[in-house]
Protein backbone atom coordinates (compact mmCIF):
# COMPACT_ATOMS: atom_id res chain seq x y z
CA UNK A 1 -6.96 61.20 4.15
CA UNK A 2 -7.68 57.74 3.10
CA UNK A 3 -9.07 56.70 0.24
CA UNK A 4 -12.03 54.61 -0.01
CA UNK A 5 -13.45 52.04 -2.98
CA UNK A 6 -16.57 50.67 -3.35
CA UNK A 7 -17.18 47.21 -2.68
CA UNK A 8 -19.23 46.03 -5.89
CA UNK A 9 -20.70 43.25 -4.11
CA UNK A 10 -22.40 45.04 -1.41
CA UNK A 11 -22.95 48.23 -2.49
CA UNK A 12 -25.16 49.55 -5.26
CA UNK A 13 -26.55 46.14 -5.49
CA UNK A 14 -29.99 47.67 -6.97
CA UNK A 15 -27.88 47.56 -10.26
CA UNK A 16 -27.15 44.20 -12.19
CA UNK A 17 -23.37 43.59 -11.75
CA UNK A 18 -21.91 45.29 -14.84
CA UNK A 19 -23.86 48.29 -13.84
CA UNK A 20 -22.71 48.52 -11.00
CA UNK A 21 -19.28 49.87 -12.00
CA UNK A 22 -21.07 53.22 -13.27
CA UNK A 23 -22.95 53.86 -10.04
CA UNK A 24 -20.04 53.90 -8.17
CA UNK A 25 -18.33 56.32 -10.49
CA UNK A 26 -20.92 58.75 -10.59
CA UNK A 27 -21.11 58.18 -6.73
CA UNK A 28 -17.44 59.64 -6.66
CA UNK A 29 -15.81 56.66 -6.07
CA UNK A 30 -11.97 56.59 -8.06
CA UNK A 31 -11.98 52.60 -7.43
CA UNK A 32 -13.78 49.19 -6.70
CA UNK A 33 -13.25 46.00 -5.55
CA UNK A 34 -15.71 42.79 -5.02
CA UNK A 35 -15.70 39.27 -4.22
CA UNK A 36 -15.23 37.28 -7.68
CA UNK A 37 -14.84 38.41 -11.32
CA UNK A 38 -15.08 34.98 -12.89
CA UNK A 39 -18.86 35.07 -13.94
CA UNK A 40 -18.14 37.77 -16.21
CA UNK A 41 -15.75 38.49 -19.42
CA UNK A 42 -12.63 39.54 -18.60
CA UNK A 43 -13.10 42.27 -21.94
CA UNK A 44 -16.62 43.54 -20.15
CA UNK A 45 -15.31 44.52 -16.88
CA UNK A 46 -11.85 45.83 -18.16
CA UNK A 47 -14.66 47.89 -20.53
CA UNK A 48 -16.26 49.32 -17.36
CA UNK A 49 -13.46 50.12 -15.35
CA UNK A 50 -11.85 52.57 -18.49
CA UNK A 51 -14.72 53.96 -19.20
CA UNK A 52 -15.35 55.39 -15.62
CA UNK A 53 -11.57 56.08 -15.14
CA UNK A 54 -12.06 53.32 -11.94
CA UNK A 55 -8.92 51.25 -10.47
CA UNK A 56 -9.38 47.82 -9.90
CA UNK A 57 -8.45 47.17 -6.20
CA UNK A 58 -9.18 43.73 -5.28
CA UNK A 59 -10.97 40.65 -5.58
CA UNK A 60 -10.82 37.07 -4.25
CA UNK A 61 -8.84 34.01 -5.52
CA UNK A 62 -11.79 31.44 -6.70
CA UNK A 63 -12.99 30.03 -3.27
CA UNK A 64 -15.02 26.76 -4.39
CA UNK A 65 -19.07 26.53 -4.58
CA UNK A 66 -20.10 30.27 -3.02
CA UNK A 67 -23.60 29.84 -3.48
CA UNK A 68 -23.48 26.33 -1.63
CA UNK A 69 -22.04 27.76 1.11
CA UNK A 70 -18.06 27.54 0.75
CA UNK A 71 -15.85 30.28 1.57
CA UNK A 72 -12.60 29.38 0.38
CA UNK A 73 -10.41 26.48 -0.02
CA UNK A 74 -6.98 27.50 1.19
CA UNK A 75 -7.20 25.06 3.83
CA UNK A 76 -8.54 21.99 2.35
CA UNK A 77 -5.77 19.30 1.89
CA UNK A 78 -7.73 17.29 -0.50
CA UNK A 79 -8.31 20.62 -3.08
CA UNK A 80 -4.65 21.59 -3.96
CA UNK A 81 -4.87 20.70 -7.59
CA UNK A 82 -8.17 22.86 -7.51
CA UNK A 83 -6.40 25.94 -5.20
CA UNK A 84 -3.47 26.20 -8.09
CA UNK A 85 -5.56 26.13 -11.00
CA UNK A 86 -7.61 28.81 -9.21
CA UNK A 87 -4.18 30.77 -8.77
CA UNK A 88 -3.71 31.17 -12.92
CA UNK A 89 -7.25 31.96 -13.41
CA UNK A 90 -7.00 34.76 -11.27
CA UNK A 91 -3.87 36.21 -12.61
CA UNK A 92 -5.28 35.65 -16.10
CA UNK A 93 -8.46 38.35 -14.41
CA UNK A 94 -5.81 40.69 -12.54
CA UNK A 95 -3.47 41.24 -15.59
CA UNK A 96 -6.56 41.40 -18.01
CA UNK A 97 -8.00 44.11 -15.55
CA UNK A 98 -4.81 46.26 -14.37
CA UNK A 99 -5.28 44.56 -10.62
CA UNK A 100 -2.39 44.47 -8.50
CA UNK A 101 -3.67 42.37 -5.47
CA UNK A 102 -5.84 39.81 -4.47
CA UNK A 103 -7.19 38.24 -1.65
CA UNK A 104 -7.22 34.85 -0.28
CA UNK A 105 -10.05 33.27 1.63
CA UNK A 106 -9.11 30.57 3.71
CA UNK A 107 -12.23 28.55 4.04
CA UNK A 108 -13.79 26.84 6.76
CA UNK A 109 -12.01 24.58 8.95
CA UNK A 110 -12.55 21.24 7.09
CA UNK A 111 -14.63 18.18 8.59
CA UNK A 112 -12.12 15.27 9.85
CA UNK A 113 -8.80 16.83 9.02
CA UNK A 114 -6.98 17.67 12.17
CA UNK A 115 -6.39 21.63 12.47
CA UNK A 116 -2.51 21.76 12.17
CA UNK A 117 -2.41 19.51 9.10
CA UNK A 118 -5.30 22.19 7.49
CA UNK A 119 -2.87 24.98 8.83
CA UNK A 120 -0.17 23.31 7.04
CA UNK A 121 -2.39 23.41 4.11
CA UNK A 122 -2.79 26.87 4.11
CA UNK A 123 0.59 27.96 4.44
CA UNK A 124 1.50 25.84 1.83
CA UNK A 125 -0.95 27.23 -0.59
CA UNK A 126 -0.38 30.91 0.47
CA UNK A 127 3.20 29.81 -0.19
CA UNK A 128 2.71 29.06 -3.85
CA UNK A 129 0.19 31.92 -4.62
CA UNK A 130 2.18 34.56 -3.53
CA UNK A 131 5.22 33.21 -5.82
CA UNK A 132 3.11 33.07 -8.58
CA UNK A 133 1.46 36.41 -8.32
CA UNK A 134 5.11 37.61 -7.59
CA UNK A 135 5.97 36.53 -10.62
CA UNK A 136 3.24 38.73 -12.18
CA UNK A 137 3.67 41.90 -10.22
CA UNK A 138 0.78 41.02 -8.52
CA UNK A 139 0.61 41.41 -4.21
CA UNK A 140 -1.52 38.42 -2.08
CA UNK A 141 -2.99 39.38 1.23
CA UNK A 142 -5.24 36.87 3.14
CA UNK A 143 -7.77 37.99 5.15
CA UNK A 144 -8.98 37.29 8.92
CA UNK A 145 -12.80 36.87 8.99
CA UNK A 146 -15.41 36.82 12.54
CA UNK A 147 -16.71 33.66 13.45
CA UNK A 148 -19.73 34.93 14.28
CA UNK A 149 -20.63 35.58 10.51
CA UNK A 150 -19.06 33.11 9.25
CA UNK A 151 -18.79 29.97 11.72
CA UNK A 152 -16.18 27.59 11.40
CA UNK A 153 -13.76 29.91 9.27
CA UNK A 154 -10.23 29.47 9.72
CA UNK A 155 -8.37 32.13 10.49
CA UNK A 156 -10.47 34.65 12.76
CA UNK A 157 -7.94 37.01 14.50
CA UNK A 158 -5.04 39.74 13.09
CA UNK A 159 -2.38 37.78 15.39
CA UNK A 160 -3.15 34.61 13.65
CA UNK A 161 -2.99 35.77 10.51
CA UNK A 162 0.10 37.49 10.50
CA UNK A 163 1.92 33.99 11.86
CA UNK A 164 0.40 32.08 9.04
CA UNK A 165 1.88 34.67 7.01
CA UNK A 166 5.16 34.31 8.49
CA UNK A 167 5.03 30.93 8.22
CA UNK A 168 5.13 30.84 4.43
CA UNK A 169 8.34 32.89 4.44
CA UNK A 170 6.64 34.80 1.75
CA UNK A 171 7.75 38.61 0.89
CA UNK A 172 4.93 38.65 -1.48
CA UNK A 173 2.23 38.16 1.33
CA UNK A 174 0.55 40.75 3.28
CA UNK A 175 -3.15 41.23 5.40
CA UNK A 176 -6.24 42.18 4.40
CA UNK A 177 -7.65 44.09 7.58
CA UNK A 178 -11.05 44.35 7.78
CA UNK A 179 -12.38 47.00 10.77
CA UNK A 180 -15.38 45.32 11.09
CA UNK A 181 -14.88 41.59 11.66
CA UNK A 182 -11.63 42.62 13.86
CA UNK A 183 -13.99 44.43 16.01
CA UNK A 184 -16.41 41.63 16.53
CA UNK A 185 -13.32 39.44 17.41
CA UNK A 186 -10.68 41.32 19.43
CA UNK A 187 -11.75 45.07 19.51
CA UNK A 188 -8.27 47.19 19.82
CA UNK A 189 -8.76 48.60 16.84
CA UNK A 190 -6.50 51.75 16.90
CA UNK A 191 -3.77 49.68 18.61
CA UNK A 192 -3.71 46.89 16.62
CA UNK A 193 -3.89 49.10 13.45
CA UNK A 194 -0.96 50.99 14.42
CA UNK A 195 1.07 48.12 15.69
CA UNK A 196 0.37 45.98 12.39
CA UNK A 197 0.30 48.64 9.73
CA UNK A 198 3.48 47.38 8.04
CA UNK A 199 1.73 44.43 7.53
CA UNK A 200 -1.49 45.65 6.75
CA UNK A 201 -1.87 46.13 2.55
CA UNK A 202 -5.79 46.32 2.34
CA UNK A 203 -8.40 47.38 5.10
CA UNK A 204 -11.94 47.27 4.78
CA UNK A 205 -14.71 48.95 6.93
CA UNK A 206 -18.52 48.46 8.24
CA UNK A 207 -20.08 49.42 11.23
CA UNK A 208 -21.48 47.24 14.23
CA UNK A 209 -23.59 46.28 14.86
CA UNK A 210 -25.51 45.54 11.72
CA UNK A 211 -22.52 45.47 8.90
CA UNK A 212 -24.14 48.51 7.97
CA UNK A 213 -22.49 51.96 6.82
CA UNK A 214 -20.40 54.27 9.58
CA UNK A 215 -22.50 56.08 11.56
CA UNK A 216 -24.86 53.48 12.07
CA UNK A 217 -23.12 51.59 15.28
CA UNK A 218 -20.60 51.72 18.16
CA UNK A 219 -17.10 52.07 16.22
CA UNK A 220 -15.64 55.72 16.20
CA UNK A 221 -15.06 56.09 12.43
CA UNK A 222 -14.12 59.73 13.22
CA UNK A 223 -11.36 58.60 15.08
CA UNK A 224 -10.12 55.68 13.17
CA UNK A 225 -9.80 57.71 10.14
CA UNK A 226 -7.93 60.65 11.41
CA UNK A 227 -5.68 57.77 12.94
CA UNK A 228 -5.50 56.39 9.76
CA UNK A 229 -4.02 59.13 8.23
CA UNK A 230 -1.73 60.13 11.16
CA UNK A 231 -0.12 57.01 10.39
CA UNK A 232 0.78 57.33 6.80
CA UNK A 233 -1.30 54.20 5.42
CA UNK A 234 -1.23 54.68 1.57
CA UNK A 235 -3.81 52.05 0.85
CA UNK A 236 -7.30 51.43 -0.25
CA UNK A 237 -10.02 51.02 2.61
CA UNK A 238 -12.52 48.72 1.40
CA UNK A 239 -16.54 49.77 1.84
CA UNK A 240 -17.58 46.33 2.37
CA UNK A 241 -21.10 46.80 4.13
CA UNK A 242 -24.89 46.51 4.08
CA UNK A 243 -26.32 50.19 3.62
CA UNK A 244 -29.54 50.53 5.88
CA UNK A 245 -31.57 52.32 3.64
CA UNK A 246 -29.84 52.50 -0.19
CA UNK A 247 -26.25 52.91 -0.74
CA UNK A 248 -26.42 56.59 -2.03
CA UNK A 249 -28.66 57.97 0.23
CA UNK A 250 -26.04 56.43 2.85
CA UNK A 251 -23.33 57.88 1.21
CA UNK A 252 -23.07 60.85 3.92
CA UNK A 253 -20.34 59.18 6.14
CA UNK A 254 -18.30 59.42 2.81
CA UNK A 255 -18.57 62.44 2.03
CA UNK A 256 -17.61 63.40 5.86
CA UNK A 257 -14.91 61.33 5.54
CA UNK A 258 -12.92 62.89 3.00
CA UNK A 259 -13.63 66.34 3.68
């Protein structure tokens, strides 16, 4: 069956940050994942992760001012120096915390730069992060996100992703698919899965509508996971969602799940 982590940043957010890494262990999880390490020691998080026997999924390459609304500079011409810098400090994290991937968020499309030179952008940037993570042992995967949630993002569909990736030429490059905003774009799920699953290194699940746990909405979890498994995929699936009512007593999908 597959195997799920716990997305830090969403759930068992009634615990500071630090905390949270304990919750999820006692929860059952064997490993996390979560937007951005770089607010926190490198030595306090590695601390957290031995001592509840977790493995570090994933996180995100530094994506500019989160709280003021950027998500991710990938695509912004005028920010390489800042996008490379951001590629060392994350290795420095992912080698300090036994990670093996990370994630790149594009960004939003930027204001008055035409849309292929910001494509060219990206692909140049993926280009250089995933030779530098190479380098380190360390796998890249970008990620397609809605545009519903997140208007104006750059890449927002699985076919689009995967020629961006091609375009870098990169062997160290793969896609983060997440079931959720792939379902508020295209739908297809199960046949898009299945046709991209060589390509696909990460997933990452929520129901809709409402981002909320599985259960809660119109996508056939059921289904998708015993699809998932038909198919061999030997990766993580991400639980990237909002639980409706506390994230342990909405832990019963889970425990379904892996039965």
């Amino acid at each position: 069956m597959p195997k799920f982590c716990a997305n830090l940043t969403m759930l068992f957010n009634e615990h500071p940050f630090l905390d949270r890494f304990d919750a999820a262990a006692k929860a059952g999880f064997k490993g996390v994942e979560f937007l951005f390490p770089y607010a926190f020691a490198k030595g306090d998080i590695a601390e957290r992760l031995e001592k509840n026997d977790l493995t570090q999924v994933l996180f995100n390459l530094p994506a500019g001012d989160w709280d003021k609304g950027e998500r991710g500079i990938a695509c912004h011409p005028d920010r390489v120096g800042e996008f490379q810098d951001g590629v060392g400090k994350a290795i420095d994290y992912a080698k300090a915390l036994g990670g093996t991937m990370v994630n790149c968020l594009a960004g939003l499309a930027p204001a008055g730069v035409e849309r292929d030179k910001a494509r060219q952008t990206l692909v140049d940037n993926l280009a250089f992060a995933a030779a530098a993570l190479k380098r380190e042992g360390i796998l890249l995967i970008m990620e397609p996100i809605n545009s519903y949630d997140i208007l104006g993002y750059f890449v927002n569909r699985s076919a689009e992703g995967i020629a961006i990736i091609d375009a870098t030429g990169s062997d160290n490059l793969k896609l983060q698919y997440d079931i959720y905003h792939m379902q508020r774009m295209e739908g297809e799920l199960a046949a898009t899965i299945e046709k991209l699953l060589p390509r696909i290194a990460h997933m990452q699940l929520a129901d809709n509508p409402g981002r909320n746990e599985p259960g809660t909405g119109e996508i056939n979890y059921g289904f998708l996971f015993g699809l998932i498994d038909r198919l061999g995929y030997a990766g993580w699936i991400g639980c990237e969602y909002k639980p409706k009512a506390g994230t342990v007593e909405g832990l019963g999908w889970l425990k379904n799940a892996i039965r």
